[in-house]
N, C-alpha and C. Protein backbone atom coordinates (compact mmCIF):
# COMPACT_ATOMS: atom_id res chain seq x y z
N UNK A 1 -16.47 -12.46 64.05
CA UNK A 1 -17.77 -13.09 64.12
C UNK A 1 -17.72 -14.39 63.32
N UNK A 2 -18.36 -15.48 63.35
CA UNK A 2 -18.97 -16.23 62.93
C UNK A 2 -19.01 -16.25 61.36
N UNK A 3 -19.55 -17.36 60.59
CA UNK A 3 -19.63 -17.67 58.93
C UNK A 3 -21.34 -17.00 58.92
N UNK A 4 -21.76 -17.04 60.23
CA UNK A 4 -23.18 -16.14 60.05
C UNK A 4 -23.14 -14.80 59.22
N UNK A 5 -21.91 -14.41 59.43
CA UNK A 5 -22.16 -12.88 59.10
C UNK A 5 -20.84 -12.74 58.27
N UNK A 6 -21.00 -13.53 57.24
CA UNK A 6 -20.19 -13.50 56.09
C UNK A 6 -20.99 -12.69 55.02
N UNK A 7 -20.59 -12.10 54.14
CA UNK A 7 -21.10 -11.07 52.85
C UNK A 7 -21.07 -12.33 51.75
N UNK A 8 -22.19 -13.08 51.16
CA UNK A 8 -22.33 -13.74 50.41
C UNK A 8 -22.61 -13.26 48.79
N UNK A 9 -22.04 -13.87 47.81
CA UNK A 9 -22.41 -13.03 46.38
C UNK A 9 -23.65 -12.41 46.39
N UNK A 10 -23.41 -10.81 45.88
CA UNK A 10 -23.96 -9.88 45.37
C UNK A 10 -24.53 -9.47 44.67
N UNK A 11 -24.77 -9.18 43.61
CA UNK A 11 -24.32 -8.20 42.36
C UNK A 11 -25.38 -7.04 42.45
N UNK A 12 -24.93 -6.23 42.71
CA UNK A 12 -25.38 -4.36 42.94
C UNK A 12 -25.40 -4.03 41.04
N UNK A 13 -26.35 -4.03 40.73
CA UNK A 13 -27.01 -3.57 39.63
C UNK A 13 -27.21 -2.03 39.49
N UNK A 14 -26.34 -1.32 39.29
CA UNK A 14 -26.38 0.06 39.06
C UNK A 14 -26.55 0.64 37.83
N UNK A 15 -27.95 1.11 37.15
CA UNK A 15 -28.38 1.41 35.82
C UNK A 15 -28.34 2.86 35.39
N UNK A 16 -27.70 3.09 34.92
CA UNK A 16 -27.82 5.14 34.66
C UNK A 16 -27.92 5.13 33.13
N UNK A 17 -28.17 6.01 32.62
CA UNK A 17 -28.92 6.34 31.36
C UNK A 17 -28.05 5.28 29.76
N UNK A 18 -26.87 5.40 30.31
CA UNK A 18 -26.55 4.35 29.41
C UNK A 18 -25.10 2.92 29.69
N UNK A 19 -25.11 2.96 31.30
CA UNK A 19 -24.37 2.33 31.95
C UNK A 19 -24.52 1.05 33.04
N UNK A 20 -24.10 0.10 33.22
CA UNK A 20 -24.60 -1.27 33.44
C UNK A 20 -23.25 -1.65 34.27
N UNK A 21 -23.53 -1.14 35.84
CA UNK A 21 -22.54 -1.72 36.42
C UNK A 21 -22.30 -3.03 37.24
N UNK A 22 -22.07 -3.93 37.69
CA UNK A 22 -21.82 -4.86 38.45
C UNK A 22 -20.68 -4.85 39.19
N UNK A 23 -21.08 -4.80 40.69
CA UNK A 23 -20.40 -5.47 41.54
C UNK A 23 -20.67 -6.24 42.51
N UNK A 24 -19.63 -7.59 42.44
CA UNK A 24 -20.13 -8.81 42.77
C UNK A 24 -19.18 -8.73 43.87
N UNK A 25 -19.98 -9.05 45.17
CA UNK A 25 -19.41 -9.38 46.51
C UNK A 25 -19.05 -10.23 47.29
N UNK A 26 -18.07 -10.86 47.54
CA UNK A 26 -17.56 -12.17 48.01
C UNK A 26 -17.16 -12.08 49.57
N UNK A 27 -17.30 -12.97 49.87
CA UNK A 27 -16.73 -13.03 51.99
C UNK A 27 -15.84 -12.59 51.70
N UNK A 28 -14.55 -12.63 51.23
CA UNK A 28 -13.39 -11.93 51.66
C UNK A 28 -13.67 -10.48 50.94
N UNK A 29 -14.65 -9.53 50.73
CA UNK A 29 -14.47 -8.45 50.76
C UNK A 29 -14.11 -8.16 49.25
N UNK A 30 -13.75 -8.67 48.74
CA UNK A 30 -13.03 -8.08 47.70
C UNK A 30 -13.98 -7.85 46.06
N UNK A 31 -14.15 -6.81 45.45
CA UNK A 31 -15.21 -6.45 44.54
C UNK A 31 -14.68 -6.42 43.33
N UNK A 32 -15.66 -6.72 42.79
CA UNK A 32 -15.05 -7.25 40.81
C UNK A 32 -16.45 -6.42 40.23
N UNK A 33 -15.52 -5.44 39.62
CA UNK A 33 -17.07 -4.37 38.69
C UNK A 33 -16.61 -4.85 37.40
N UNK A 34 -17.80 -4.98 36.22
CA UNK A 34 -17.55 -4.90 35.36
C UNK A 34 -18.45 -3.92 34.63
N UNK A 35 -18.46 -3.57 33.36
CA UNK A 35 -19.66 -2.26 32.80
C UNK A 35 -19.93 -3.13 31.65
N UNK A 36 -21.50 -2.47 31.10
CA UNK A 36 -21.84 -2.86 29.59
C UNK A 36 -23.01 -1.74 29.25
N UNK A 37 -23.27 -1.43 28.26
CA UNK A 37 -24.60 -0.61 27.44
C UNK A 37 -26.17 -1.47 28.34
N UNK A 38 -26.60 -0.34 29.01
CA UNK A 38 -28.23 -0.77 29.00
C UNK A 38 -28.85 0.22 28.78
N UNK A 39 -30.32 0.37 29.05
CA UNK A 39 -31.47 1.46 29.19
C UNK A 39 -30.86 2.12 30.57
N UNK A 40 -32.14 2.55 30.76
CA UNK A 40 -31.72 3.53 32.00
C UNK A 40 -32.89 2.98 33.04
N UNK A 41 -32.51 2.38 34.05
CA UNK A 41 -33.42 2.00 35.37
C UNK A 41 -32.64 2.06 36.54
N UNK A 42 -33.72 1.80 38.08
CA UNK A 42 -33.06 1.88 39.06
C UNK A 42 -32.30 1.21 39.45
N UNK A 43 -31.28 1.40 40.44
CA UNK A 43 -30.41 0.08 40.66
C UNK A 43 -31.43 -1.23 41.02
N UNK A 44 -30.37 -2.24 40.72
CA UNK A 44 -31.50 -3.79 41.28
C UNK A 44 -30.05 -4.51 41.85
N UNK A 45 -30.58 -4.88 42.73
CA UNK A 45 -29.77 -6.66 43.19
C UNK A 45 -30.00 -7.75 42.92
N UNK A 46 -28.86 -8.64 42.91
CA UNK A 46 -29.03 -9.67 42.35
C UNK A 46 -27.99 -10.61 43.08
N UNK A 47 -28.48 -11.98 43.56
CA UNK A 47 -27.73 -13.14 43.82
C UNK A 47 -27.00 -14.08 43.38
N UNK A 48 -26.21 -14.71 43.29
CA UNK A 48 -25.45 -15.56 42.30
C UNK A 48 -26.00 -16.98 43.36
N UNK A 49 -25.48 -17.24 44.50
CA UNK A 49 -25.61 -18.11 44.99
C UNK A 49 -26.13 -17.97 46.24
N UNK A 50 -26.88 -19.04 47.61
CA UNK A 50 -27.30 -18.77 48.70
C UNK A 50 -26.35 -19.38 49.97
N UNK A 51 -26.92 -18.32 50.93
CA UNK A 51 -26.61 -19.21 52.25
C UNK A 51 -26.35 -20.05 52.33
N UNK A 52 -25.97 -21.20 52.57
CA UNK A 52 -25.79 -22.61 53.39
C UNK A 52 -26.67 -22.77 54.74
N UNK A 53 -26.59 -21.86 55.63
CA UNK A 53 -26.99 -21.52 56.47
C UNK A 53 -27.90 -20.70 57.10
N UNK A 54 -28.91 -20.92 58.09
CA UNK A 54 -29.79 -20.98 58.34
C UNK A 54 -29.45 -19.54 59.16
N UNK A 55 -29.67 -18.19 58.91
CA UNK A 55 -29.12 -16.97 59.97
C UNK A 55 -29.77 -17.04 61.61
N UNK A 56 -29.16 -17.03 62.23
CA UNK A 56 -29.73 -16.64 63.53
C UNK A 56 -31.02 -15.52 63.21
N UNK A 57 -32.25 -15.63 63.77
CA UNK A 57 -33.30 -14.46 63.71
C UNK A 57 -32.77 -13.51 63.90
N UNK A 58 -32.27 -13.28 65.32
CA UNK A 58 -32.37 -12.36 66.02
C UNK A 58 -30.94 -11.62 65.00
N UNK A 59 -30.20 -11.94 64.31
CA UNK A 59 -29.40 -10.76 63.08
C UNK A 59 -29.59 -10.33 62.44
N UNK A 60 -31.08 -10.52 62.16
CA UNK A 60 -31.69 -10.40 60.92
C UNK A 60 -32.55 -8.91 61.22
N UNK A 61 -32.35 -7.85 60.89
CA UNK A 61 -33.07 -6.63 60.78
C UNK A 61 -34.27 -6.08 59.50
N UNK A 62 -33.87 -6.49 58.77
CA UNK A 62 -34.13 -6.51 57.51
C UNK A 62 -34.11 -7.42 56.14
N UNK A 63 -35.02 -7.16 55.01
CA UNK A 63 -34.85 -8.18 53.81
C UNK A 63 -35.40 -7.23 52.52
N UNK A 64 -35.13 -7.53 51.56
CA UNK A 64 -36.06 -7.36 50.45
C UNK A 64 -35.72 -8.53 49.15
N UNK A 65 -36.33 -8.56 48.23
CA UNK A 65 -36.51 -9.22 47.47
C UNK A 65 -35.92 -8.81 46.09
N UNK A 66 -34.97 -9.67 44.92
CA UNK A 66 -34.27 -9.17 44.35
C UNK A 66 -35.48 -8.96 43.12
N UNK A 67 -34.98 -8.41 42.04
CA UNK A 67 -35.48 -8.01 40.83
C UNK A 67 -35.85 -9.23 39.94
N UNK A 68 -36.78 -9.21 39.19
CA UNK A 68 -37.02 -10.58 38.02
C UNK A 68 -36.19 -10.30 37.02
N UNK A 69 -35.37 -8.95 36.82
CA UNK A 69 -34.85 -9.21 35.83
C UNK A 69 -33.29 -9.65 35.95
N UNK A 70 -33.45 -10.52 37.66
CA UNK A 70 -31.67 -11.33 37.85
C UNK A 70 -31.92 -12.85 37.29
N UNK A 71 -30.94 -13.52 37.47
CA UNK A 71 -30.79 -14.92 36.50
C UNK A 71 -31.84 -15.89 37.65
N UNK A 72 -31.70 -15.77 38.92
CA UNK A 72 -32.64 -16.35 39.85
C UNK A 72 -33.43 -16.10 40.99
N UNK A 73 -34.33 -16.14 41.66
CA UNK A 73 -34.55 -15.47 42.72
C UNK A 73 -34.15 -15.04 43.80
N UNK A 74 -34.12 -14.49 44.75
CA UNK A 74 -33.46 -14.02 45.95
C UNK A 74 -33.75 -13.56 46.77
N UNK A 75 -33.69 -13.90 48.16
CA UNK A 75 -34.13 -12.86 49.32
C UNK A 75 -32.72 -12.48 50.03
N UNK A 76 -32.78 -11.10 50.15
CA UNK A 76 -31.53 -10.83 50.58
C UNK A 76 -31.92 -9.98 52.09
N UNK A 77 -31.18 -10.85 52.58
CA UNK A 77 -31.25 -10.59 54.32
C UNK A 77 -30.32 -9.25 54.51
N UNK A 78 -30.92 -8.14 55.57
CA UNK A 78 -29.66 -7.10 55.80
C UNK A 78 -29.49 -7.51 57.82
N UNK A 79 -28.09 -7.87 58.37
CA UNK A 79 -27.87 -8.07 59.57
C UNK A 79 -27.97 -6.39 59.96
N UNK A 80 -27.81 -7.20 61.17
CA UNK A 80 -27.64 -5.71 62.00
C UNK A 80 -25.99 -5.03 62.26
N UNK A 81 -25.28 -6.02 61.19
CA UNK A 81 -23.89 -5.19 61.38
C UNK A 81 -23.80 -4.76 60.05
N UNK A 82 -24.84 -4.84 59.27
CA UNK A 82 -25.10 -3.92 57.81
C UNK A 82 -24.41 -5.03 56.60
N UNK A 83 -24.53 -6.47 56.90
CA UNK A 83 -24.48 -7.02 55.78
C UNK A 83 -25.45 -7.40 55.23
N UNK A 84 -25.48 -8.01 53.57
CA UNK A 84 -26.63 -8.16 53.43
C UNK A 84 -26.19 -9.91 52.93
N UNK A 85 -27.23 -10.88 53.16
CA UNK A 85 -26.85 -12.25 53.07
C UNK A 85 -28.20 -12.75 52.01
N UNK A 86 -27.60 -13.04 51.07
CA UNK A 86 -28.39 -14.01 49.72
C UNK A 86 -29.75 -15.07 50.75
N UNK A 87 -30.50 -15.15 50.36
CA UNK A 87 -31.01 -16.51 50.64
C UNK A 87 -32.08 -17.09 49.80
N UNK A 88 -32.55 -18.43 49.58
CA UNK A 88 -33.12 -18.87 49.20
C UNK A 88 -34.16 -19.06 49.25
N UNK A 89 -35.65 -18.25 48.31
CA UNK A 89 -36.74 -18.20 48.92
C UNK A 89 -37.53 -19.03 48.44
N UNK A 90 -37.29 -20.45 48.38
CA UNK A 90 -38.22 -21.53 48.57
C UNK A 90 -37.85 -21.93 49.77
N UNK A 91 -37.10 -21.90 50.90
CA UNK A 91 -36.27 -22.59 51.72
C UNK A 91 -37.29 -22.05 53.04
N UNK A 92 -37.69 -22.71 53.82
CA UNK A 92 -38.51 -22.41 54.85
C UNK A 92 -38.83 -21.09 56.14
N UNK A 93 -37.37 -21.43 56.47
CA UNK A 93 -36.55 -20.42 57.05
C UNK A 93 -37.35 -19.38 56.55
N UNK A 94 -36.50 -18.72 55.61
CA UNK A 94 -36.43 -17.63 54.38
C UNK A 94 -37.77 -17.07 54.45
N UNK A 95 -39.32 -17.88 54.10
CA UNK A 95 -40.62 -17.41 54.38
C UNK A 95 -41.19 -17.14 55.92
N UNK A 96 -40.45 -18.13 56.65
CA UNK A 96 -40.51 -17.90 58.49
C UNK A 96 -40.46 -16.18 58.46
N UNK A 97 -38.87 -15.98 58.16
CA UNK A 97 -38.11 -14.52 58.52
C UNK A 97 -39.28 -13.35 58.03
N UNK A 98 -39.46 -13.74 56.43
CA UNK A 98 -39.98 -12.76 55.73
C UNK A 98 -41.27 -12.54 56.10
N UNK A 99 -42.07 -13.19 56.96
CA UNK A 99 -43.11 -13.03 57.55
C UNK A 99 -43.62 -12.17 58.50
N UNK A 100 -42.28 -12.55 59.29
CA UNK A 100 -42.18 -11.65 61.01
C UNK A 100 -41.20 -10.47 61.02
N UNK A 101 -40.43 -10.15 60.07
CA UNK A 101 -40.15 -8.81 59.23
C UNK A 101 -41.41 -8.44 59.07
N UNK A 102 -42.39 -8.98 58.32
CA UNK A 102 -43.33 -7.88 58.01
C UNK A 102 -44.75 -7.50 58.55
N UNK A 103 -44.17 -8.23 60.04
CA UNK A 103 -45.40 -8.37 61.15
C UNK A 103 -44.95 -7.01 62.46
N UNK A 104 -43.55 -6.90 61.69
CA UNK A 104 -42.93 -6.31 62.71
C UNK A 104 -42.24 -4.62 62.09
């Protein structure tokens, strides 16, 4: 497929009673965990960087919105081949999608 349906940075925030995992997801697949001491909460996601690119609608199945407690905001798109793609939610697009996701 296409740079559409590339896996753009991640970070899967996994919190258990005294464990702080990260893994950060890159297009080529390949995952970098690291651990540290936190509280205990639910997992959260988090973005490092966005799209470039504008997703085709029609790949777009799904979104949600990352946590305030990541370094910046995020809307993270899920395709319909089960990736999930960063995007930028000042960016037009991004409020278009998140609209008719939730009209739909």
């Amino acid at each position: 497929m296409t740079g559409h349906d590339e896996l753009y940075p991640l970070c899967q925030l996994r919190i258990t009673r005294e464990l702080f995992q990260c893994m950060e997801y890159h297009p080529s697949k390949e995952r970098v965990k690291s651990e540290r001491q936190v509280g205990s909460d639910p997992p959260t996601a988090c973005c490092f960087s966005y799209t470039l690119r504008k997703l085709p609608r029609n790949f777009v199945t799904d979104y949600f919105e990352t946590s305030s407690l990541c370094s910046q905001p995020a809307v993270v798109f899920q395709t319909k081949r089960g990736r999930q793609v960063c995007a930028n939610p000042s960016e037009a697009w991004v409020q278009e999608y998140m609209d008719d996701l939730e009209l739909n």
